[in-house]
C-alpha atoms as a PDB file:
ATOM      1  CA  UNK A   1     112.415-123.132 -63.996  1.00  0.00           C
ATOM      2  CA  UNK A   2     109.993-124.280 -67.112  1.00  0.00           C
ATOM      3  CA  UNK A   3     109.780-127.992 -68.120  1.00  0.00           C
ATOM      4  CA  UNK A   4     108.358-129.243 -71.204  1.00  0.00           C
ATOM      5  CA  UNK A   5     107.726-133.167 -72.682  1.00  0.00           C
ATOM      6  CA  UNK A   6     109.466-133.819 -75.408  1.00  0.00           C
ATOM      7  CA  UNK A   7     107.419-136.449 -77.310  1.00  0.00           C
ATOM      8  CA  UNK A   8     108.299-138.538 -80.456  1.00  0.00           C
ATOM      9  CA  UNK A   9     105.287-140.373 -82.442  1.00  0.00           C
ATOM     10  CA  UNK A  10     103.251-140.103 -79.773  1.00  0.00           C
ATOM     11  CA  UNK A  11     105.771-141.586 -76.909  1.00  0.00           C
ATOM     12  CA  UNK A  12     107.495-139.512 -74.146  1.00  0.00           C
ATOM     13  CA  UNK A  13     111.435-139.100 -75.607  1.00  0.00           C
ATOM     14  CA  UNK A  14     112.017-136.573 -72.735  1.00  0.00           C
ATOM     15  CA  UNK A  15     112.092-133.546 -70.857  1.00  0.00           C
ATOM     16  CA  UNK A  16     113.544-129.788 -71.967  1.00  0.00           C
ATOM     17  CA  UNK A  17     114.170-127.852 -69.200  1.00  0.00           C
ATOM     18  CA  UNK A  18     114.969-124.341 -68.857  1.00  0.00           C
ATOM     19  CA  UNK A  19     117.005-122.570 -65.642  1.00  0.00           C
ATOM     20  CA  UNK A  20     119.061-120.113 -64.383  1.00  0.00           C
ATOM     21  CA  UNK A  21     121.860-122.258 -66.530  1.00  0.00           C
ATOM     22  CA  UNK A  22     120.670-122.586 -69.512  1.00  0.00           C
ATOM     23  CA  UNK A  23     118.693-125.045 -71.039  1.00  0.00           C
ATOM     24  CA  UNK A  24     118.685-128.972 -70.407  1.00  0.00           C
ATOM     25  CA  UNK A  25     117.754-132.188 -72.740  1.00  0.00           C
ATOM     26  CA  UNK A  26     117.133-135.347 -70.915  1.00  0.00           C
ATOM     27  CA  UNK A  27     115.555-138.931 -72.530  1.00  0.00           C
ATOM     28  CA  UNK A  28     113.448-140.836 -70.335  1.00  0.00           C
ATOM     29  CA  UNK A  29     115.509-144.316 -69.565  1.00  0.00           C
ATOM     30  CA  UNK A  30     112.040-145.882 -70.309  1.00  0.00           C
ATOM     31  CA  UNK A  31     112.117-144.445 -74.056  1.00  0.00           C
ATOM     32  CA  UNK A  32     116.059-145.093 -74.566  1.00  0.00           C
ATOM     33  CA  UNK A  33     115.416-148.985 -73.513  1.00  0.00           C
ATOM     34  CA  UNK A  34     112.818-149.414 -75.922  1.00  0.00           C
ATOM     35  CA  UNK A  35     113.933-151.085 -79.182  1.00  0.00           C
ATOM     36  CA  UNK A  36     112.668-148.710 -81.744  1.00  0.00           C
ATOM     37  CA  UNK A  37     113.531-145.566 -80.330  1.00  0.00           C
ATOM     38  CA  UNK A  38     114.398-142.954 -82.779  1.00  0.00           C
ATOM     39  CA  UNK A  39     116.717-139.766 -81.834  1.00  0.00           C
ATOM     40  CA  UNK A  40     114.668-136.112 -81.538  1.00  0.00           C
ATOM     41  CA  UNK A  41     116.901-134.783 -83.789  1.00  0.00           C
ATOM     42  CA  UNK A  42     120.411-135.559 -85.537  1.00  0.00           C
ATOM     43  CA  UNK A  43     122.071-133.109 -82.905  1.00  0.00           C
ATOM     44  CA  UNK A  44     120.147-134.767 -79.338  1.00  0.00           C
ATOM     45  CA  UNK A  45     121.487-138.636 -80.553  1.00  0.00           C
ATOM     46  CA  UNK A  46     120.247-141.646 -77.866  1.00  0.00           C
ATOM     47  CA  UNK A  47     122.218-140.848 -74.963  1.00  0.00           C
ATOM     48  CA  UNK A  48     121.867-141.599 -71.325  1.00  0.00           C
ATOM     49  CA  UNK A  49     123.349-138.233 -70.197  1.00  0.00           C
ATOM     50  CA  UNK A  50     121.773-134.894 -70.122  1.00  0.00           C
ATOM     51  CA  UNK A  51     122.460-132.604 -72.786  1.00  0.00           C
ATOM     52  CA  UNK A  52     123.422-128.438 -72.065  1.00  0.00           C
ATOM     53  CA  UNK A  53     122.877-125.781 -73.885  1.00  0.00           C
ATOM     54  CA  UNK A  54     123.151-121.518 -72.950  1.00  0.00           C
ATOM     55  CA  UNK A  55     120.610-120.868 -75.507  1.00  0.00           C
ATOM     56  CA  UNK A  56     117.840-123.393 -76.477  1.00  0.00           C
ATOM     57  CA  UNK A  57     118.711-125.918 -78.839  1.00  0.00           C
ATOM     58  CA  UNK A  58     118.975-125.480 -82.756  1.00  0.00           C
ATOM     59  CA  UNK A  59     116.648-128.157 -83.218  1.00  0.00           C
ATOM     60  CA  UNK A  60     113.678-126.729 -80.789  1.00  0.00           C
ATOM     61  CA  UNK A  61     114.209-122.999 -81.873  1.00  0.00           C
ATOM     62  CA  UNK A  62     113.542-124.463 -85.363  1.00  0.00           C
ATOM     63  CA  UNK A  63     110.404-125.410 -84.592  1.00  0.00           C
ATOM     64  CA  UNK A  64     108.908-122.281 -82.911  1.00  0.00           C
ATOM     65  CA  UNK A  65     106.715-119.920 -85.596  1.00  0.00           C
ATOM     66  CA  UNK A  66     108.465-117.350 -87.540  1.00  0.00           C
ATOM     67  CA  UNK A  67     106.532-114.313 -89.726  1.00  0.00           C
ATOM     68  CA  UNK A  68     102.889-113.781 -89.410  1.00  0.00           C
ATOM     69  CA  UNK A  69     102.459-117.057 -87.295  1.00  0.00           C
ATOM     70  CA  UNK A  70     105.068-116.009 -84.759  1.00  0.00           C
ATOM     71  CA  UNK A  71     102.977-112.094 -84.777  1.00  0.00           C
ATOM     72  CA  UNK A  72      99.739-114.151 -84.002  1.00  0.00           C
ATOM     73  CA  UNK A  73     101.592-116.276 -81.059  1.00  0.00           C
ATOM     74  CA  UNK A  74     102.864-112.965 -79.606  1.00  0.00           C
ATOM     75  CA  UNK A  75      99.162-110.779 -80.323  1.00  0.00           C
ATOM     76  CA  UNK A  76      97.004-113.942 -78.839  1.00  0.00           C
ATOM     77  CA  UNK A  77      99.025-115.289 -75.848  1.00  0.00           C
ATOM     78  CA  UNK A  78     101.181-111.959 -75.136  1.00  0.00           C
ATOM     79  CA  UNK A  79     104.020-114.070 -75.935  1.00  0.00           C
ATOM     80  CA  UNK A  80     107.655-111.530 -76.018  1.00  0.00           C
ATOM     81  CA  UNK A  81     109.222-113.183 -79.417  1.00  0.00           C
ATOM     82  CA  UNK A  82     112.576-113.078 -77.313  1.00  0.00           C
ATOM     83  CA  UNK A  83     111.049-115.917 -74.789  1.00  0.00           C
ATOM     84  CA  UNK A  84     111.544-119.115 -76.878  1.00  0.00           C
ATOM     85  CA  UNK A  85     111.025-120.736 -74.484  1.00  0.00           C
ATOM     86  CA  UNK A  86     107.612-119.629 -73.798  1.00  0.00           C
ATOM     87  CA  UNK A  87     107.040-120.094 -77.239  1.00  0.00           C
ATOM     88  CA  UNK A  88     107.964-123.914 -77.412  1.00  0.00           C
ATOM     89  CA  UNK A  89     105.630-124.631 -74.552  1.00  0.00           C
ATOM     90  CA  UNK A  90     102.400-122.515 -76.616  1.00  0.00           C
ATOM     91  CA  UNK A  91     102.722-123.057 -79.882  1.00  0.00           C
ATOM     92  CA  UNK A  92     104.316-126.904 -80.286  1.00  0.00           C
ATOM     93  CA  UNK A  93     101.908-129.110 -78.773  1.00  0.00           C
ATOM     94  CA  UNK A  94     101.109-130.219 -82.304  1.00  0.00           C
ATOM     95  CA  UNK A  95     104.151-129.223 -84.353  1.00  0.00           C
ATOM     96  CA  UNK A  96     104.423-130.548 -88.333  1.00  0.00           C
ATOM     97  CA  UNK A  97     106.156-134.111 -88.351  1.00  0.00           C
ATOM     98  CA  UNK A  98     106.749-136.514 -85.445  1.00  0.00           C
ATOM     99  CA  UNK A  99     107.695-133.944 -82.784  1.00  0.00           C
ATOM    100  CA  UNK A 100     104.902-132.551 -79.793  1.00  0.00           C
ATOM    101  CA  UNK A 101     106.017-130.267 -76.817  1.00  0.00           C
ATOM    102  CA  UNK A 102     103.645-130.392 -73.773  1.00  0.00           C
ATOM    103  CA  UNK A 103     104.297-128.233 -70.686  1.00  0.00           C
ATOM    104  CA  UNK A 104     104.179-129.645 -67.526  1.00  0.00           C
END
């Protein structure tokens, strides 16, 4: 099992988790109670329940390297391109817009 933090401008949203079912989205209660909180994406809305998934979610496949950055990830940190989620955890900690993924 792999766990990563899912965080939104700088606050923990929640936690991705990846087992022998599949893959997992949960907010923190903490983040959900808080009056500004703002979705991850359009497709994980505010919701109290875990979201499922066989294969990692659209929105956190999108924002894994492709081309000659995804070549670098896989040279450098002998990363197989097949194990998203191996990529998420490396290579998002400091993603382009309000999104970071930290291992834990």
């Amino acid at each position: 099992m792999r766990q990563g933090e899912i965080w939104v401008n700088n606050q923990l949203a929640g936690v991705l988790t990846e087992d022998d079912n599949g893959y997992h989205f949960n907010y923190n209660k903490e983040y959900l109670e808080q009056e500004k909180a703002s979705p991850v994406s359009l497709t994980l809305p505010l919701h109290k329940d875990p979201f499922h998934s066989e294969s990692l979610f659209p929105f956190f496949d999108g924002l894994i390297p492709e081309g000659w950055l995804l070549d670098i990830a896989h040279k450098n940190w002998k990363i197989n391109p097949r194990d998203r989620m191996g990529l998420l955890l490396t290579t998002c900690r400091d993603c382009i817009g309000n999104i970071s993924v930290r291992s834990t």
